[in-house]
C-alpha atoms as a PDB file:
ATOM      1  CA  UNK A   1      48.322 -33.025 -14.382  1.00  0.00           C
ATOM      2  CA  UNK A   2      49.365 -29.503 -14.169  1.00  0.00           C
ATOM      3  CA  UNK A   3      47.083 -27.043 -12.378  1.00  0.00           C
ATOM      4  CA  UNK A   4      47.328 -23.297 -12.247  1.00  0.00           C
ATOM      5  CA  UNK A   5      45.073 -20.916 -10.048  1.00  0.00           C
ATOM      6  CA  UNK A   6      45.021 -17.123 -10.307  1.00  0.00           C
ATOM      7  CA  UNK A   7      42.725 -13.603 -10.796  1.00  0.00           C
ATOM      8  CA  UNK A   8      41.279 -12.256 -13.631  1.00  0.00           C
ATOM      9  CA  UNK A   9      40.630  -8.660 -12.912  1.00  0.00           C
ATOM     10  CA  UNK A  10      37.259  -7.696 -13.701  1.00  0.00           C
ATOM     11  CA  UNK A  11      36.403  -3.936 -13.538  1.00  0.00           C
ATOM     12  CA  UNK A  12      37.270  -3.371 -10.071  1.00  0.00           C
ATOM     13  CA  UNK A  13      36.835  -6.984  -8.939  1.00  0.00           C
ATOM     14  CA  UNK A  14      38.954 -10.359  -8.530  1.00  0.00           C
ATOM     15  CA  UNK A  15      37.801 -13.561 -10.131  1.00  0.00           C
ATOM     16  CA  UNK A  16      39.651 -16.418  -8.655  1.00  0.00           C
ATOM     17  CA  UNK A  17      40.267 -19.514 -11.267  1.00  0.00           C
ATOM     18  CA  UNK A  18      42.177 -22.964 -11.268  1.00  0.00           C
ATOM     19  CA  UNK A  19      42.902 -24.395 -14.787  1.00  0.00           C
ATOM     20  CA  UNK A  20      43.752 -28.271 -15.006  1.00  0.00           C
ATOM     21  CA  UNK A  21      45.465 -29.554 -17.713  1.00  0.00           C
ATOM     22  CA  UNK A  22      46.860 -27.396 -20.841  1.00  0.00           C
ATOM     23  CA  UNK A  23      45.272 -25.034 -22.778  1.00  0.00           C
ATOM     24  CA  UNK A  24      46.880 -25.492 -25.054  1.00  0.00           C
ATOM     25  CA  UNK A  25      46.069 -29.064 -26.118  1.00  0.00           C
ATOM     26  CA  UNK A  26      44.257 -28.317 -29.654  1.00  0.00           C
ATOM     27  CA  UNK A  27      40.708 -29.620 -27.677  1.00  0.00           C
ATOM     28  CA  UNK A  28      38.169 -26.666 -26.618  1.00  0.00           C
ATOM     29  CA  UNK A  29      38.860 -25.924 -22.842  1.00  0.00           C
ATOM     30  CA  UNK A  30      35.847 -26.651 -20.750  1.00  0.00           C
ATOM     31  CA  UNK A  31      34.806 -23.780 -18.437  1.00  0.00           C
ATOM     32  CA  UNK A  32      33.016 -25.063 -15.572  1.00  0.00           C
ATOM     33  CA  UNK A  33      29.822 -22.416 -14.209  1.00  0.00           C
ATOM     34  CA  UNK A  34      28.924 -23.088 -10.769  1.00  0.00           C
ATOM     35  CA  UNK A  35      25.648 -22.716  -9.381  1.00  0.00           C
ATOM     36  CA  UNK A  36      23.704 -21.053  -6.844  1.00  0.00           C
ATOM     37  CA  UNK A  37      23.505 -18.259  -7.566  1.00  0.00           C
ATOM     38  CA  UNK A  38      26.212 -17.597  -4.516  1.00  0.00           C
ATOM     39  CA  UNK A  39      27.897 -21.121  -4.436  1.00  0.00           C
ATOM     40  CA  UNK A  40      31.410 -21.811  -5.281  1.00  0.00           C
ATOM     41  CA  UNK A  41      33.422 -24.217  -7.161  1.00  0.00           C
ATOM     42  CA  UNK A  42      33.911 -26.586  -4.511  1.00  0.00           C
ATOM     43  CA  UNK A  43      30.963 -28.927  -5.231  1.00  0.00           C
ATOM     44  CA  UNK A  44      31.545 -29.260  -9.088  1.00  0.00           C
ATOM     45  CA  UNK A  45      35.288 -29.746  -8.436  1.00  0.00           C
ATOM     46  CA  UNK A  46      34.930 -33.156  -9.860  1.00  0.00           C
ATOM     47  CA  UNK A  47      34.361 -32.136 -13.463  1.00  0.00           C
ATOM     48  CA  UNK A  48      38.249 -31.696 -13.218  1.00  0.00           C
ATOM     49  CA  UNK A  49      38.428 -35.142 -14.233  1.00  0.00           C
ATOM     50  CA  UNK A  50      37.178 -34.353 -17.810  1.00  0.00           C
ATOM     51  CA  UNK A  51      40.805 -32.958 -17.985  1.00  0.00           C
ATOM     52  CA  UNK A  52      42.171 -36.762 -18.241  1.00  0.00           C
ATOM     53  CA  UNK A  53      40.321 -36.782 -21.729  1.00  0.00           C
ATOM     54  CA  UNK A  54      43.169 -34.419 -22.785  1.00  0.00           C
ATOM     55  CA  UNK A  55      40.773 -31.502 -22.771  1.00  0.00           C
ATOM     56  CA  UNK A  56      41.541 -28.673 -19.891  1.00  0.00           C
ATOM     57  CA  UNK A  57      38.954 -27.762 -17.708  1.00  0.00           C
ATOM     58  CA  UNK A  58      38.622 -23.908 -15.953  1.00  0.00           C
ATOM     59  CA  UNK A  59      37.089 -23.561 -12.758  1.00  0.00           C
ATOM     60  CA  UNK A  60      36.347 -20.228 -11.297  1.00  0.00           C
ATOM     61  CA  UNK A  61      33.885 -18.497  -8.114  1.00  0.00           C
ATOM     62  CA  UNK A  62      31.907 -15.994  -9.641  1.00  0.00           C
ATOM     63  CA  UNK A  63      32.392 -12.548  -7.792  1.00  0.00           C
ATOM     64  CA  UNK A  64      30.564 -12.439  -4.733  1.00  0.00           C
ATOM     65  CA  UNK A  65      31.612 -16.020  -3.788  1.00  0.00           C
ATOM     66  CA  UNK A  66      34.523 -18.122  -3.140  1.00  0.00           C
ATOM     67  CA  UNK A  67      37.876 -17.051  -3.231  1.00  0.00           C
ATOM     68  CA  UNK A  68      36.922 -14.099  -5.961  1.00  0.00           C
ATOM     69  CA  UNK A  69      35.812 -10.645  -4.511  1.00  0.00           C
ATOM     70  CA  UNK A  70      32.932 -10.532  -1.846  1.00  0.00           C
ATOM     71  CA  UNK A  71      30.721  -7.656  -1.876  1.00  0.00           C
ATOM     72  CA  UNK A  72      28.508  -8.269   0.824  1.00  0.00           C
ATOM     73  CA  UNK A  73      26.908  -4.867   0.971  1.00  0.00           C
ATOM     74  CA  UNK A  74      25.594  -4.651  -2.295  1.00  0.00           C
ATOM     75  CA  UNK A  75      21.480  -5.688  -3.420  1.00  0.00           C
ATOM     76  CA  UNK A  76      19.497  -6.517  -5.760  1.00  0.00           C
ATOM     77  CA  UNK A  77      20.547  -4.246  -8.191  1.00  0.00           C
ATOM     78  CA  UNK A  78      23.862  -4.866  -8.508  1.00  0.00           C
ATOM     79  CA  UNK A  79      23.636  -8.965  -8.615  1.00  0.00           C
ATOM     80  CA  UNK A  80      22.157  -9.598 -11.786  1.00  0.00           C
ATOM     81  CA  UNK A  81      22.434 -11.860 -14.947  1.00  0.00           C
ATOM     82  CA  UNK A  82      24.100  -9.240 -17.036  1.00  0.00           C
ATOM     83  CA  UNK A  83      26.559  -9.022 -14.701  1.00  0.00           C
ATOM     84  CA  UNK A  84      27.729 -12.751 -14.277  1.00  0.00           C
ATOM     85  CA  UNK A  85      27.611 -12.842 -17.548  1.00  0.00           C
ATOM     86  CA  UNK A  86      29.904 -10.414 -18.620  1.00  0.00           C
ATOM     87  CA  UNK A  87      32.107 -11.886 -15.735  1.00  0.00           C
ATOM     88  CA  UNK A  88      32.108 -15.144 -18.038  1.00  0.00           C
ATOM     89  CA  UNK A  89      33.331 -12.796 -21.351  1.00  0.00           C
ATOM     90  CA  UNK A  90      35.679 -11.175 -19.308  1.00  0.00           C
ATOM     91  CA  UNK A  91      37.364 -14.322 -17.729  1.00  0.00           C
ATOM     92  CA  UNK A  92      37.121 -16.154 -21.221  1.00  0.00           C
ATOM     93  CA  UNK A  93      39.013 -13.266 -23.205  1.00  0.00           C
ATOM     94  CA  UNK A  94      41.155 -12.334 -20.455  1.00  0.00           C
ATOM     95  CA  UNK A  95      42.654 -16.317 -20.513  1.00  0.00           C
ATOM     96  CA  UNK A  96      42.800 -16.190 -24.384  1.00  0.00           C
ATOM     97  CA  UNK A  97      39.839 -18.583 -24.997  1.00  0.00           C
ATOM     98  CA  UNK A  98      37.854 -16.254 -26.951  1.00  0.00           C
ATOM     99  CA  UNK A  99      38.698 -18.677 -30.342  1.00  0.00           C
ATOM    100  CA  UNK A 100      37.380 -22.017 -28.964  1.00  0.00           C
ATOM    101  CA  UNK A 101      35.631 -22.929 -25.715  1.00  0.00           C
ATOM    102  CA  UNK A 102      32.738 -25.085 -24.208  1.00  0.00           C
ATOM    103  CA  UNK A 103      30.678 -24.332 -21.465  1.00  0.00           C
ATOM    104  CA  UNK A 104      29.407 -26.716 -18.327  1.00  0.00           C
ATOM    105  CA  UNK A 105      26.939 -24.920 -16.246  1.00  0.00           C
ATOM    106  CA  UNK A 106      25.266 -26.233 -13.327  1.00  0.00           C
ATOM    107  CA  UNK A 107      21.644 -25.292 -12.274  1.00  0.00           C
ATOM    108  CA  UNK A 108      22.256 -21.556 -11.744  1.00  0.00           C
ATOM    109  CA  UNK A 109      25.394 -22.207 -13.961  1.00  0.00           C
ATOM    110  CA  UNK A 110      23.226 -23.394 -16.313  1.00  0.00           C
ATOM    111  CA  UNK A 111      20.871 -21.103 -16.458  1.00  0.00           C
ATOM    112  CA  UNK A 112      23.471 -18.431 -16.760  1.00  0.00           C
ATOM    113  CA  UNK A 113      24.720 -20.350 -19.240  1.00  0.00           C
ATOM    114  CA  UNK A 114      21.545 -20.822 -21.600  1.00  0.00           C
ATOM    115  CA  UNK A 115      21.522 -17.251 -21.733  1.00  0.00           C
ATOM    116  CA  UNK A 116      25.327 -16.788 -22.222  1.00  0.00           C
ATOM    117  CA  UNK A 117      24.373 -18.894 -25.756  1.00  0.00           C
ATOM    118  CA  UNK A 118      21.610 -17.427 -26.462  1.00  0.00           C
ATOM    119  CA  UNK A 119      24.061 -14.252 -27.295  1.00  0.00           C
ATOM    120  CA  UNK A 120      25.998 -16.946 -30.140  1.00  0.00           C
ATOM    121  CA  UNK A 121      28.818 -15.820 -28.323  1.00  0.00           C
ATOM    122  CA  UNK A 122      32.174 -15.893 -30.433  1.00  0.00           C
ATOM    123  CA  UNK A 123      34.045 -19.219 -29.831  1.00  0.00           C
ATOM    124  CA  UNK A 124      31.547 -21.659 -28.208  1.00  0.00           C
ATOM    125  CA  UNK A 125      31.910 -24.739 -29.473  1.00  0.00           C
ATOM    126  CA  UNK A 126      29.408 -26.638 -26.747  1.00  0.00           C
ATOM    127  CA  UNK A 127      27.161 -26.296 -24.421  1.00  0.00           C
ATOM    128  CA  UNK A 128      26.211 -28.187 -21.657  1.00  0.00           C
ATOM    129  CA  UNK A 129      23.006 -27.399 -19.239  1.00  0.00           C
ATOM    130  CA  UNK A 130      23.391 -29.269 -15.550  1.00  0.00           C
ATOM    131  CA  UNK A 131      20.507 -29.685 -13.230  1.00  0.00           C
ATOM    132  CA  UNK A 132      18.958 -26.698 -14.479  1.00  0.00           C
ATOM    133  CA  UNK A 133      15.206 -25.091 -15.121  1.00  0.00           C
ATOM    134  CA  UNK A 134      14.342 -23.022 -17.969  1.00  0.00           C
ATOM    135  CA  UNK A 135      11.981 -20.821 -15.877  1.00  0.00           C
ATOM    136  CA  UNK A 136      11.649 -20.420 -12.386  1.00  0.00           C
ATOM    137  CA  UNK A 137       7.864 -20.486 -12.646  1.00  0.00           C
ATOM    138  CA  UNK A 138       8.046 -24.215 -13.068  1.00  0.00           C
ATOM    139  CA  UNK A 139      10.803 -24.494 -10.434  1.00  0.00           C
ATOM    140  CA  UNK A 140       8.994 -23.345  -7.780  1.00  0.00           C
ATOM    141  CA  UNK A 141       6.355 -24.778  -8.312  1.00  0.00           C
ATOM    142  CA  UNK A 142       7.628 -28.087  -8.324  1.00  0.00           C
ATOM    143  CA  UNK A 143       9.560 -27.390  -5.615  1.00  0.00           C
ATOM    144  CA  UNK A 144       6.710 -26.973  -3.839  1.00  0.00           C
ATOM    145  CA  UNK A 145       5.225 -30.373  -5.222  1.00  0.00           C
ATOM    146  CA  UNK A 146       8.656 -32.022  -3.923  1.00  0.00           C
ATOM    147  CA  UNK A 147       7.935 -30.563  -0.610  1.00  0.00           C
ATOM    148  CA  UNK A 148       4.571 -31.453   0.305  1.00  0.00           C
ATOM    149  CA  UNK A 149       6.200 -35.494  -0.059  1.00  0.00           C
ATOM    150  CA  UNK A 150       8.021 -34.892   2.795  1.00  0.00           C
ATOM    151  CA  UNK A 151       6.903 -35.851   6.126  1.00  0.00           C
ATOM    152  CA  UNK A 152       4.270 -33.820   7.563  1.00  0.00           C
ATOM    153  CA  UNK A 153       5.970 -32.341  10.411  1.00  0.00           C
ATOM    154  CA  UNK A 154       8.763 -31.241   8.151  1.00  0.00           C
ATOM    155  CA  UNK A 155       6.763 -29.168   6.095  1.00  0.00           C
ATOM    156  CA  UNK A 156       4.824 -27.516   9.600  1.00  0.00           C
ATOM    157  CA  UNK A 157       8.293 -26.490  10.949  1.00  0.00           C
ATOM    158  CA  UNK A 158       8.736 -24.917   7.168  1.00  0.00           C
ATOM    159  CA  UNK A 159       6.097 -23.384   7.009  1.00  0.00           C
ATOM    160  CA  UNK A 160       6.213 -21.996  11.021  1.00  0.00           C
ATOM    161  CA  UNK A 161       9.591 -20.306  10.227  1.00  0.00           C
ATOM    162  CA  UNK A 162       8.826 -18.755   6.931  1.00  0.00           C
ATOM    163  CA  UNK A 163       6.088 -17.177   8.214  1.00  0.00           C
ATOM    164  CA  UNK A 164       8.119 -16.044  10.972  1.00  0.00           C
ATOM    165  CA  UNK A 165      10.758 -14.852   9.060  1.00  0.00           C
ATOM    166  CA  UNK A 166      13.187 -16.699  11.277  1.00  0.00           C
ATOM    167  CA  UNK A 167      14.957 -19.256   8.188  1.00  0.00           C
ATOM    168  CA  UNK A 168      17.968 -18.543  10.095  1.00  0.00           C
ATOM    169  CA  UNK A 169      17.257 -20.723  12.817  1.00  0.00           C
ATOM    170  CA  UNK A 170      18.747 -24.468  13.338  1.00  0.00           C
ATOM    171  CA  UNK A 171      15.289 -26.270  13.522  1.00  0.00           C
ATOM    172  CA  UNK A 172      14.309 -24.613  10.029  1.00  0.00           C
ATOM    173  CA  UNK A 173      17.895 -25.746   8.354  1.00  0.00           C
ATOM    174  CA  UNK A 174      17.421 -29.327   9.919  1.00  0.00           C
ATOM    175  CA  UNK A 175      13.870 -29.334   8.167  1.00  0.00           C
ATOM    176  CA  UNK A 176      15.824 -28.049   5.079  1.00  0.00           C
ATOM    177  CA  UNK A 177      18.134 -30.625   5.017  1.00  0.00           C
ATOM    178  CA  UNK A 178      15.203 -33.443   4.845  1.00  0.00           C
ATOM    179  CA  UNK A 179      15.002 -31.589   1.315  1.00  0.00           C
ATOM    180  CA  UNK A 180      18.164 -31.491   0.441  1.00  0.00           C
ATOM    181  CA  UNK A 181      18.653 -35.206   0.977  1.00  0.00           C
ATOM    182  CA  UNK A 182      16.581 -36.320  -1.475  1.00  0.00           C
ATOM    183  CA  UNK A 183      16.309 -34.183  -4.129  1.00  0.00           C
ATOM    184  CA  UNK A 184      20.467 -31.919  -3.762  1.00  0.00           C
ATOM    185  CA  UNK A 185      22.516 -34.190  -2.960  1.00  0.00           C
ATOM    186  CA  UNK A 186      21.515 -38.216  -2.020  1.00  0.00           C
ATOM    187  CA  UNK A 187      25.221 -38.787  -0.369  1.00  0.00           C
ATOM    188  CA  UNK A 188      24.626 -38.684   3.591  1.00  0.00           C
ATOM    189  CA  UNK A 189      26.659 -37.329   5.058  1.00  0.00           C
ATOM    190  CA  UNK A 190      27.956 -34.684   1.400  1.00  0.00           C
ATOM    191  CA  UNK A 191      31.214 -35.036   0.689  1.00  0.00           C
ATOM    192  CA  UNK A 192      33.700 -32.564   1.989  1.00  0.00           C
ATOM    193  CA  UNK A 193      33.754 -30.760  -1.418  1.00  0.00           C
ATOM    194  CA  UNK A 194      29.660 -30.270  -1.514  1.00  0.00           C
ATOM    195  CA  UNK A 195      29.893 -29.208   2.043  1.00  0.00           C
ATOM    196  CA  UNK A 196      32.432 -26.713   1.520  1.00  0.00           C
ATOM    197  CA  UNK A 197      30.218 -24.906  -0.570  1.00  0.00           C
ATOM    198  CA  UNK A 198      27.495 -25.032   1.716  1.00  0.00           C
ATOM    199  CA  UNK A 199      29.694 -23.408   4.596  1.00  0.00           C
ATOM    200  CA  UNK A 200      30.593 -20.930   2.273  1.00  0.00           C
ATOM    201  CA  UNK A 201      27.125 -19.576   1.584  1.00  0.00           C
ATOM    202  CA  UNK A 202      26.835 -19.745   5.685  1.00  0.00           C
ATOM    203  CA  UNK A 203      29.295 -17.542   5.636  1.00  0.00           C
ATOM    204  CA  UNK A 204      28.576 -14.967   3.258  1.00  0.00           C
ATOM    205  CA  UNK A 205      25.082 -15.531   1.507  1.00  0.00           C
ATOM    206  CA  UNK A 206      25.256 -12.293   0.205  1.00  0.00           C
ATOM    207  CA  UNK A 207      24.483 -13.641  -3.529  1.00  0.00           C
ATOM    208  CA  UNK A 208      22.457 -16.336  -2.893  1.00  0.00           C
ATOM    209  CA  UNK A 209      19.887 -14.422  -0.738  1.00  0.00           C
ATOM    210  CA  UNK A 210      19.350 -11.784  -2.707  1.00  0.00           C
ATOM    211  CA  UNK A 211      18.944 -13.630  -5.805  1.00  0.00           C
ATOM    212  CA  UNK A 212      17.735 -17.163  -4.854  1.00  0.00           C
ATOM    213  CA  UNK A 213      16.131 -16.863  -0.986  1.00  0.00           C
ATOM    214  CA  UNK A 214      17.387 -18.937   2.044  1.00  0.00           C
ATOM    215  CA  UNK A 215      16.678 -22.084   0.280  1.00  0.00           C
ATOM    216  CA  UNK A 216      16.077 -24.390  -3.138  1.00  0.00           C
ATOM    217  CA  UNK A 217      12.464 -24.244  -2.745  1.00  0.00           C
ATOM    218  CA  UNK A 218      12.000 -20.441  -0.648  1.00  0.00           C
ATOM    219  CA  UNK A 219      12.356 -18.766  -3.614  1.00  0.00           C
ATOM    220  CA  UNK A 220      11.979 -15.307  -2.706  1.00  0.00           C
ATOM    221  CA  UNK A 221      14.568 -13.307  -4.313  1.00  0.00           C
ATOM    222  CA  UNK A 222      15.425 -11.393  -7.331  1.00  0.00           C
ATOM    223  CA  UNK A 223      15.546 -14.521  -9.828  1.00  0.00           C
ATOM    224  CA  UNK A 224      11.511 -15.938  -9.059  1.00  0.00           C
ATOM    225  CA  UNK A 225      10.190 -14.765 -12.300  1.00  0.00           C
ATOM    226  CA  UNK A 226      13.318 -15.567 -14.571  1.00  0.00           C
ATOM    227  CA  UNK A 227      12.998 -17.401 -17.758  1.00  0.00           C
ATOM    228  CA  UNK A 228      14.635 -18.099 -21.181  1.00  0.00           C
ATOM    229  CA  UNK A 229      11.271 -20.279 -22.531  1.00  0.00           C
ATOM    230  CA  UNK A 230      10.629 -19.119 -25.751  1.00  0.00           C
ATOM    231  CA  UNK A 231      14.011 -17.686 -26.864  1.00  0.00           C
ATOM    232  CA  UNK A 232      15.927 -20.840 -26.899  1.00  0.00           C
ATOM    233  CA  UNK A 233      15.656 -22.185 -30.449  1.00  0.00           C
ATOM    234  CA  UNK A 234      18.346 -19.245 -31.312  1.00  0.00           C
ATOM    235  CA  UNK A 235      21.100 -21.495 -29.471  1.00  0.00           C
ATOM    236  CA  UNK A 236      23.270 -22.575 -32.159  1.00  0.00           C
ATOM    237  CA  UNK A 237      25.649 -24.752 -30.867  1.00  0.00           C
ATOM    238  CA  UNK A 238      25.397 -28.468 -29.417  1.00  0.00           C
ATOM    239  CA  UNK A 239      23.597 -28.999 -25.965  1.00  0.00           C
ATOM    240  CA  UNK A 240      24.141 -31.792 -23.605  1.00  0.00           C
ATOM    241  CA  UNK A 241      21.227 -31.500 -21.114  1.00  0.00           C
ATOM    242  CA  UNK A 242      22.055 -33.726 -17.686  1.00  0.00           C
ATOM    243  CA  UNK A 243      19.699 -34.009 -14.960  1.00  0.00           C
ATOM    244  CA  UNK A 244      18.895 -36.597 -11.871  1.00  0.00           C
ATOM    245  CA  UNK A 245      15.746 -38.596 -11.718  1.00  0.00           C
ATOM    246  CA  UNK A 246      15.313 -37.672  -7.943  1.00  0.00           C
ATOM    247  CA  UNK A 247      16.360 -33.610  -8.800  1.00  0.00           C
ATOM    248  CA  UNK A 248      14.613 -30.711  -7.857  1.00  0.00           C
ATOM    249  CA  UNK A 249      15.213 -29.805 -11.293  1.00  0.00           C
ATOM    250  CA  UNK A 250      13.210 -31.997 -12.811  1.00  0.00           C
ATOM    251  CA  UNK A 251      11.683 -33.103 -15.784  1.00  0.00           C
ATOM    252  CA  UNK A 252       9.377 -30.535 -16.215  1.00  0.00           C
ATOM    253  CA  UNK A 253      11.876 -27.573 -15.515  1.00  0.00           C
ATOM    254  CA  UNK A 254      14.247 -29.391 -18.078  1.00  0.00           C
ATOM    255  CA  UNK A 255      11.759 -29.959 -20.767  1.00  0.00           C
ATOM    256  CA  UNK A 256      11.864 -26.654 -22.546  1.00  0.00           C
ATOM    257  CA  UNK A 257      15.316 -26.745 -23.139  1.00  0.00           C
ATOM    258  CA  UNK A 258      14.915 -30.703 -25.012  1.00  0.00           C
ATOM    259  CA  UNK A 259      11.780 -29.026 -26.612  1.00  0.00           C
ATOM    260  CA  UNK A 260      13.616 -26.019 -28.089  1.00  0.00           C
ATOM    261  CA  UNK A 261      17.187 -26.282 -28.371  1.00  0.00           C
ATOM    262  CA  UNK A 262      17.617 -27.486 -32.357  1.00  0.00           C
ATOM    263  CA  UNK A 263      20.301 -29.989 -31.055  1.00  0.00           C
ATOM    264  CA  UNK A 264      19.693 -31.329 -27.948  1.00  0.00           C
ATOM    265  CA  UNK A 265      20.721 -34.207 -26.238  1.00  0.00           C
ATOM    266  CA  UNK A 266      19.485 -35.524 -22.786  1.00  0.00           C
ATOM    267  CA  UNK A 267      20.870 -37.837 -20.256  1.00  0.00           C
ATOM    268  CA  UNK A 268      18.903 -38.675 -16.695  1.00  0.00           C
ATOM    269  CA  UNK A 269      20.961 -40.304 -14.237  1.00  0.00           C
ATOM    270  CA  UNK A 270      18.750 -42.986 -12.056  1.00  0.00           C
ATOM    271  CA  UNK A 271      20.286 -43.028  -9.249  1.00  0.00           C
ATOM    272  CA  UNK A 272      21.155 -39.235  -8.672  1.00  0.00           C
ATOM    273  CA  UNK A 273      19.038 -36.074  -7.672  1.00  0.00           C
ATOM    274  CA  UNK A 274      20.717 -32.648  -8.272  1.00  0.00           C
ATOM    275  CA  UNK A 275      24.494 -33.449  -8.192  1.00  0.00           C
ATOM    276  CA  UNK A 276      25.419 -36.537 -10.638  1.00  0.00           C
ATOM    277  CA  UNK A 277      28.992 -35.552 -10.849  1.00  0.00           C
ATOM    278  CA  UNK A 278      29.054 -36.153  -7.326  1.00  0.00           C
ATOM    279  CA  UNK A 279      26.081 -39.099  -6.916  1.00  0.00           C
ATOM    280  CA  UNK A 280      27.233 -40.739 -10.191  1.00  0.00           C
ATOM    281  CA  UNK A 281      30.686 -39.723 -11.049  1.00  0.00           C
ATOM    282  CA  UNK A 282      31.836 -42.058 -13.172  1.00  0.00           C
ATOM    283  CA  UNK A 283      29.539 -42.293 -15.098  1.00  0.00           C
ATOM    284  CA  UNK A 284      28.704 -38.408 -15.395  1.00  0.00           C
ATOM    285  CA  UNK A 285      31.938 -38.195 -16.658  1.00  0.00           C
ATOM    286  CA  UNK A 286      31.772 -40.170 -18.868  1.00  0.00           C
ATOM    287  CA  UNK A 287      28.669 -38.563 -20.922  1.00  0.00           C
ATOM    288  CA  UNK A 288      30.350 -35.293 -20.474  1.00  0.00           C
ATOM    289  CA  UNK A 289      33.917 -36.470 -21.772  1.00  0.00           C
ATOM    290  CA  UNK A 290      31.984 -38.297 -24.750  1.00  0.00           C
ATOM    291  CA  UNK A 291      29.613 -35.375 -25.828  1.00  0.00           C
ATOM    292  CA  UNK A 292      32.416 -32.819 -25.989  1.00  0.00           C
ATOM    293  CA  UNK A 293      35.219 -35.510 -27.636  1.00  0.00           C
ATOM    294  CA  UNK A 294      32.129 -35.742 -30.198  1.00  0.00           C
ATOM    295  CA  UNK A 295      31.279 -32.031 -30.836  1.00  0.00           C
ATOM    296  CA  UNK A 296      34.109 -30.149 -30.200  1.00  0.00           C
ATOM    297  CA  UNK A 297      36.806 -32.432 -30.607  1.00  0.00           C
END
């Protein structure tokens, strides 16, 4: 399988991608939107394997993140939908997609991808929404429901650090990763690829701060009151919704998008929480690969 990485300039910024497989195959490509917002494309890397289908599949870290250009001193301002998503246009034109394309995005992904389609951008063929909520309302809320299930002193040591303002602190990341367990990623210990991306937002959580919080369910940042409800009945092309019955994003987060979306499709894997193309590979694969051979062959 070949596999090409490079930069896409964007303005004054670099936006690292990989491509596997050709482009040139005669199917749509498959451009992969990672989540976050301030992960990288580590811990989707196995949607690479759609790329067997025939179809070839684009990677990339959104600015900020990754391998692409880090920017650690800018705020609020600066990281905002708009932006990401004219990072998406720019990467798609600049690799000479803009005729036919599909789009995976996974929970911030997602998101940033509902609203990508919501444009009717030129050339999408399919959409596909990951682990993702269509309003952060709901999110944190049931975030919150998720949380008060765990053990009770879990949810004190929470609690004691948050309002301490210390969420930097070992004791309050160990409590976080009781979360994370059993509703990011039900693989103990990750795999190298999820944990990659979790190192990486260690290292610079420049993004993911300032528009998320220091956690999934301390949402505290610039994307709490973010939501496409209502406006998503002008998406015009096919949507593949996937979520996990133990995810954070859960039913109720996903629901507007099956209620709205004039063709919607929507898979639950059982035995996965936020990551099925890690929990359930095979099989996530599998839905994927079938949904786009069927609408964007």
């Amino acid at each position: 399988m070949t596999v090409v990485e490079g930069f896409a300039p964007y303005g004054p910024h670099q936006t690292w991608y990989r491509i596997t497989g050709d482009l040139t195959s005669g199917k749509a490509p498959l451009i992969v939107v990672h989540g976050g917002p301030g992960c990288t494309h580590d811990y989707v890397d196995s949607f690479k394997d759609i790329a067997a289908t025939g179809r070839a599949v684009v990677h990339y870290d959104q600015v900020g993140n990754g391998r692409s250009t880090h920017l650690p001193d800018k705020g609020g301002d600066f990281w905002t939908v708009d932006f990401f998503k004219a990072e998406l246009h720019n990467l798609i034109d600049f690799l000479g997609l803009r005729d036919a394309y599909c789009v995976l995005g996974q929970s911030w992904g997602g998101m940033l991808g509902s609203e990508f389609a919501l444009e009717r951008p030129a050339g999408l063929k399919a959409l596909v929404i990951a682990n993702s909520p269509a309003k952060m309302e709901t999110w944190i809320s049931e975030a919150n429901r998720l949380r008060a299930e765990l053990p009770t002193e879990v949810q004190a040591t929470l609690m004691k650090h948050e309002v301490a303002k210390t969420t930097d602190t070992a004791e309050y990341k160990a409590a976080t990763d009781v979360f994370n367990e059993r509703h990011v990623c039900r693989i103990v210990p990750m795999p190298p690829e999820v944990k990659r991306t979790f190192d990486a937002i260690d290292a610079d959580p420049t993004v993911y701060y300032t528009m998320n919080g220091p956690n999934e369910f301390h949402v505290i940042g610039t994307m709490k009151d973010w939501s496409v409800v209502g406006k998503l009945s002008t998406i015009a092309v096919p949507v593949l919704l996937i979520s996990g019955r133990f995810d954070e994003a859960t039913e109720a987060c996903v629901q507007p998008f099956a209620d709205e979306i004039p063709d919607v499709r929507w898979t639950i894997f059982e035995q996965s929480s936020h990551m099925p193309h890690v929990e359930e590979r095979e099989a996530c694969m599998a839905v994927v690969g079938g949904f786009l051979d069927d609408k964007a062959p």
